[in-house]
C-alpha atoms as a PDB file:
ATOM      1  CA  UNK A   1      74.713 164.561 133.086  1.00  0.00           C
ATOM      2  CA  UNK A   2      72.011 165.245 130.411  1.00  0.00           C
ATOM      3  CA  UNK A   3      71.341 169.083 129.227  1.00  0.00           C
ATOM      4  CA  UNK A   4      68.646 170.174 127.341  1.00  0.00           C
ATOM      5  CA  UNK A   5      69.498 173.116 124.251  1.00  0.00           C
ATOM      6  CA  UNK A   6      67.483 175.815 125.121  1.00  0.00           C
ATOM      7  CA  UNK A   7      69.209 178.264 122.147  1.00  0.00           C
ATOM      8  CA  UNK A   8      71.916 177.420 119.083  1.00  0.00           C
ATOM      9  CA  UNK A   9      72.387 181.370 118.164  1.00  0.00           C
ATOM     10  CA  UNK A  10      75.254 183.657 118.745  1.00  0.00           C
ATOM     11  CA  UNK A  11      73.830 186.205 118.195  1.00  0.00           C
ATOM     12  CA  UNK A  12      71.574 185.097 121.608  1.00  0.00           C
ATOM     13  CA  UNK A  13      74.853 185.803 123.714  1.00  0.00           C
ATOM     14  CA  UNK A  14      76.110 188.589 125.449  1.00  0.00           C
ATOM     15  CA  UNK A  15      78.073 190.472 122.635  1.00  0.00           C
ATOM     16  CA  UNK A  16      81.391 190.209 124.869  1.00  0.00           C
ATOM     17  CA  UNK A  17      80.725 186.060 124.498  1.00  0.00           C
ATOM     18  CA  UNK A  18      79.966 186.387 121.210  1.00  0.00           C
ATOM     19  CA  UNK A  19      84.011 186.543 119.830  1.00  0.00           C
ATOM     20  CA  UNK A  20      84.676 183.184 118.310  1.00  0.00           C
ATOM     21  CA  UNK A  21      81.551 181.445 118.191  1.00  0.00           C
ATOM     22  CA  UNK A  22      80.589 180.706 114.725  1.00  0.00           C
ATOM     23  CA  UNK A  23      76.203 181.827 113.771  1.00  0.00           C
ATOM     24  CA  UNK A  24      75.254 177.946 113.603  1.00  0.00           C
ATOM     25  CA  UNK A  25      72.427 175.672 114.021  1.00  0.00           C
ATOM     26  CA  UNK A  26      74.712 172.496 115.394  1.00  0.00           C
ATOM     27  CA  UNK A  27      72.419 172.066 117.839  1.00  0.00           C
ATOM     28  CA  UNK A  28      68.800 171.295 118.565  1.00  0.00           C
ATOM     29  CA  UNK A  29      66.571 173.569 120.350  1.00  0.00           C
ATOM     30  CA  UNK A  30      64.454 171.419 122.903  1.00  0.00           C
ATOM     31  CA  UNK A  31      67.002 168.059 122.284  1.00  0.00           C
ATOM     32  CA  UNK A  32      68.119 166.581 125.287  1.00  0.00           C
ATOM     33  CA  UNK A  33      72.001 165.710 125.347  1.00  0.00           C
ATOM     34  CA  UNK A  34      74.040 163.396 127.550  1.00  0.00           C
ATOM     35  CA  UNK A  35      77.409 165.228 128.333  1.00  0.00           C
ATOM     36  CA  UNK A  36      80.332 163.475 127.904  1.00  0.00           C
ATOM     37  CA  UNK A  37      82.609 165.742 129.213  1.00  0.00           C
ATOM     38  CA  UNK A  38      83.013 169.735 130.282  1.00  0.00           C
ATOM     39  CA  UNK A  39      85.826 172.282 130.606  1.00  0.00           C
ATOM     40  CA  UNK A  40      86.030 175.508 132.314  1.00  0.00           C
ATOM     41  CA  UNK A  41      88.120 178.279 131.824  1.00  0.00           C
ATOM     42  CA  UNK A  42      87.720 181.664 132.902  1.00  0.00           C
ATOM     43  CA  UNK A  43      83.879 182.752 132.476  1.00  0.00           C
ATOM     44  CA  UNK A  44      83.335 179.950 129.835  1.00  0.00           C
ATOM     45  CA  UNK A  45      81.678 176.543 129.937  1.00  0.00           C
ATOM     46  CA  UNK A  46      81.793 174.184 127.449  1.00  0.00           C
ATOM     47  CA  UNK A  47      79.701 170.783 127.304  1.00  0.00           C
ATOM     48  CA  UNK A  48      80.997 168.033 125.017  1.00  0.00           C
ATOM     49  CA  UNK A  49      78.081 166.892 122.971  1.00  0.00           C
ATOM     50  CA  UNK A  50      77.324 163.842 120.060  1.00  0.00           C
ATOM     51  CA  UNK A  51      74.764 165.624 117.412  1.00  0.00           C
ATOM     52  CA  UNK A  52      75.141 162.289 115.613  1.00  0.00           C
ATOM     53  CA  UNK A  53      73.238 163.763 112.568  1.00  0.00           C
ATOM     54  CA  UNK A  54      75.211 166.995 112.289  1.00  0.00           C
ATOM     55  CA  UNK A  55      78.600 165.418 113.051  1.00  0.00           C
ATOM     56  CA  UNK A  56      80.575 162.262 113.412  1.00  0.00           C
ATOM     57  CA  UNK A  57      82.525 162.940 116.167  1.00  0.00           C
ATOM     58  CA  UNK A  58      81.549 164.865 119.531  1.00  0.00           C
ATOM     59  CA  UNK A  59      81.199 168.833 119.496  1.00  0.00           C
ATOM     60  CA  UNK A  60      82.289 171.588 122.271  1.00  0.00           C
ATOM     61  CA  UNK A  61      79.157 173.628 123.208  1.00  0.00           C
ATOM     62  CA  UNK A  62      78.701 176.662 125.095  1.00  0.00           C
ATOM     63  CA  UNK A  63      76.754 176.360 128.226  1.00  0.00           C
ATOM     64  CA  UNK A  64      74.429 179.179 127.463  1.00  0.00           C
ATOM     65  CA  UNK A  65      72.845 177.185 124.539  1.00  0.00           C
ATOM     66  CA  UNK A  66      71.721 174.539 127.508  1.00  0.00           C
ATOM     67  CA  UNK A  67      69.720 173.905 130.561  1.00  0.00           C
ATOM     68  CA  UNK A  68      70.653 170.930 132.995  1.00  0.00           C
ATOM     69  CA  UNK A  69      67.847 168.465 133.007  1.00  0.00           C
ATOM     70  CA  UNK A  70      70.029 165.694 134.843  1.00  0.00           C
ATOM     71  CA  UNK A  71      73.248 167.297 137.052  1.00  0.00           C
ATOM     72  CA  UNK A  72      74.789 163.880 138.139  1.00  0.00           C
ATOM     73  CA  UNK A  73      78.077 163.738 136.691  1.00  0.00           C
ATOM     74  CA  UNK A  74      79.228 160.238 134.884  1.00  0.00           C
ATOM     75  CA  UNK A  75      80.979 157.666 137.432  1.00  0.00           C
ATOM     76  CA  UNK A  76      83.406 157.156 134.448  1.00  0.00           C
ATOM     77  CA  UNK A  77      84.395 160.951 134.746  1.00  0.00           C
ATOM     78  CA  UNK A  78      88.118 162.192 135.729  1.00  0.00           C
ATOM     79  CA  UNK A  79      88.917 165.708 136.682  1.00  0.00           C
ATOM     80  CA  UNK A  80      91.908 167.471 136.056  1.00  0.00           C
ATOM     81  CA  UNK A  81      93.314 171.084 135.860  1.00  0.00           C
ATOM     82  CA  UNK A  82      94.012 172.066 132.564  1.00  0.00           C
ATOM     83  CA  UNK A  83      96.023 174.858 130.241  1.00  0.00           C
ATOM     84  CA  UNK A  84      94.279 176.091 127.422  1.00  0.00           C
ATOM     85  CA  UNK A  85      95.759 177.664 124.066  1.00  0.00           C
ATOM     86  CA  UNK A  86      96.095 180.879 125.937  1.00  0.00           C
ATOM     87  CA  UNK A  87      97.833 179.234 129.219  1.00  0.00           C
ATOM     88  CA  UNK A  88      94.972 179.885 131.490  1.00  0.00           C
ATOM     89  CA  UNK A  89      94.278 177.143 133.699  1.00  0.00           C
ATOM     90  CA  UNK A  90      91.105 175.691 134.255  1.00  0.00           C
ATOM     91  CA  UNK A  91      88.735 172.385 135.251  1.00  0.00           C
ATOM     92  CA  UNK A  92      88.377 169.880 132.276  1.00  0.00           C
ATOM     93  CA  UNK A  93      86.073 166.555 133.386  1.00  0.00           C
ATOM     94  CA  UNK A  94      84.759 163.465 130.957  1.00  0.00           C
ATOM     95  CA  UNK A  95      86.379 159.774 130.592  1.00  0.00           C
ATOM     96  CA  UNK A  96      89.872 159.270 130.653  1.00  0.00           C
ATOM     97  CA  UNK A  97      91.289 159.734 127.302  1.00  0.00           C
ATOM     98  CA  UNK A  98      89.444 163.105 126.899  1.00  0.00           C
ATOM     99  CA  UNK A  99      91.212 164.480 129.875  1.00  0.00           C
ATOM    100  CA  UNK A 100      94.493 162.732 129.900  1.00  0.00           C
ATOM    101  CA  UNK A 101      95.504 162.917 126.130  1.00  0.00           C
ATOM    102  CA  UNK A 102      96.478 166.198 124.849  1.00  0.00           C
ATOM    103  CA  UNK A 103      96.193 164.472 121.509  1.00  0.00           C
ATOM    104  CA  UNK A 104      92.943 162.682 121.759  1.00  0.00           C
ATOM    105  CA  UNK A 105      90.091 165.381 120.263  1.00  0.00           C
ATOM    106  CA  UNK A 106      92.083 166.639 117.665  1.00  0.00           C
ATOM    107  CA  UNK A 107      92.906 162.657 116.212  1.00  0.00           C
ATOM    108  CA  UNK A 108      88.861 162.147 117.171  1.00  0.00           C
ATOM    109  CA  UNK A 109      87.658 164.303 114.954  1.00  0.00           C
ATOM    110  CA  UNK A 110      90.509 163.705 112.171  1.00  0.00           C
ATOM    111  CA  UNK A 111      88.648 160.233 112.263  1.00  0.00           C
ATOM    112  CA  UNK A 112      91.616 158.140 113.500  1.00  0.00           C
ATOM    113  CA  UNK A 113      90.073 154.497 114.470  1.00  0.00           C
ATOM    114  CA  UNK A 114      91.787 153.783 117.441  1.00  0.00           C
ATOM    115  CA  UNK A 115      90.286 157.321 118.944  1.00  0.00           C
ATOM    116  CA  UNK A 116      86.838 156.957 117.213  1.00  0.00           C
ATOM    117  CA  UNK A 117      86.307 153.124 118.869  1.00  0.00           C
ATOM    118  CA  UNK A 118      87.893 154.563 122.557  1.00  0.00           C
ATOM    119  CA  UNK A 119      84.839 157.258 121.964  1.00  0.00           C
ATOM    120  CA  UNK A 120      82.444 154.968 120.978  1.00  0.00           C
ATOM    121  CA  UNK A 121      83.066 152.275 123.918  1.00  0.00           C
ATOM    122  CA  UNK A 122      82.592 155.834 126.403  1.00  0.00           C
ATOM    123  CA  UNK A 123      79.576 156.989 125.025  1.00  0.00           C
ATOM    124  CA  UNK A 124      78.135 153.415 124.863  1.00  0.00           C
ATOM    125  CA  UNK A 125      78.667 153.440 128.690  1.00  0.00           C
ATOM    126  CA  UNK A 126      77.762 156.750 129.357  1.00  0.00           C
ATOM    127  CA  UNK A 127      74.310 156.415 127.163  1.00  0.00           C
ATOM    128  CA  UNK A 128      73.447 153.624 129.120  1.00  0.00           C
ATOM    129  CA  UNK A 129      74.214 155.504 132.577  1.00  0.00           C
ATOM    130  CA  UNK A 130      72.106 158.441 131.669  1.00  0.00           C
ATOM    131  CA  UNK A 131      69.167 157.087 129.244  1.00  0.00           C
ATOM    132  CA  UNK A 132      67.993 160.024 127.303  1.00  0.00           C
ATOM    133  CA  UNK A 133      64.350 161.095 128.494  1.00  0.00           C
ATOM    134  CA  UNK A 134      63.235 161.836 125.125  1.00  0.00           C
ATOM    135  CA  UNK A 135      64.316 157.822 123.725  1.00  0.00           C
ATOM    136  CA  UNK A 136      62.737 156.801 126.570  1.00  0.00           C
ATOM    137  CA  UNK A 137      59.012 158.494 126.678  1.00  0.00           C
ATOM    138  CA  UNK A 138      58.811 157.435 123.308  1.00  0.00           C
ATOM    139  CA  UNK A 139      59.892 153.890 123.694  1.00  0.00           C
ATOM    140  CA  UNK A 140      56.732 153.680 126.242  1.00  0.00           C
ATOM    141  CA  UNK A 141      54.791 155.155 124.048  1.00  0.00           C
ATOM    142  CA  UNK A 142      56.022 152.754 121.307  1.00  0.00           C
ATOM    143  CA  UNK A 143      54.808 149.991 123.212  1.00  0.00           C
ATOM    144  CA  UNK A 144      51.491 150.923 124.886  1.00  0.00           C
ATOM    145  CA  UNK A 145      50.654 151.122 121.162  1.00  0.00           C
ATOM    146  CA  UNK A 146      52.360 148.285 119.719  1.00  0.00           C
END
């Protein structure tokens, strides 16, 4: 799946959205994004995102911020109904550590290696599944003038 960011403000939501989501600019208006994985619960989607120059480990979006260039999900995707903090179930999809681990995210983004190389070998495989349009026009462009 590949979304594009079509807005990074909260202040662009509904105000009833707004609660919890931090004024930011994690994002990239017109960057396209391969998803690595996406959770529902109640009203709210989020995307799971790599903004490799913001941050070093993958980022929960909203899916306001983003239009769906490319809706086929990864083949390396598991679905699985989920409790969040606040007990409500919902859908959670993305590889198998994402969904299966309670634990994984949180030691992800504390930088733990075993979690950071399980990401890595993922979003290798996913990258190569969905090329990015953008990489891609400018490769060809690359070499029609190289």
């Amino acid at each position: 799946m590949i979304i594009k960011c079509i807005e990074n403000r909260r202040s662009s939501l509904a105000i009833q959205d707004q609660d919890g989501v931090p004024e930011t600019d994690y994002i990239r208006i017109g960057k396209e994004y391969v998803v690595y994985g996406l959770c529902q619960f109640d009203d709210q989607i989020d995307f799971c995102v790599d903004e490799e120059g913001i941050s070093s480990f993958p980022i929960w979006c909203l899916s306001p911020f983003f239009e769906i260039i490319n809706p086929l999900a990864s083949r390396y995707w598991l679905c699985a109904i989920k409790n969040n903090d606040n007990g409500q179930k919902g859908l959670a999809f993305g590889f198998p550590e994402l969904i299966n681990d309670y634990c994984f995210y949180n030691n992800l983004i504390d930088g733990e290696e075993e979690e950071v190389q399980i990401f890595r070998y993922w979003k290798a495989l996913m990258d190569m599944e969905f090329p990015n349009n953008a990489i891609n026009k400018k490769r060809k462009l690359a070499m029609r003038n190289g």
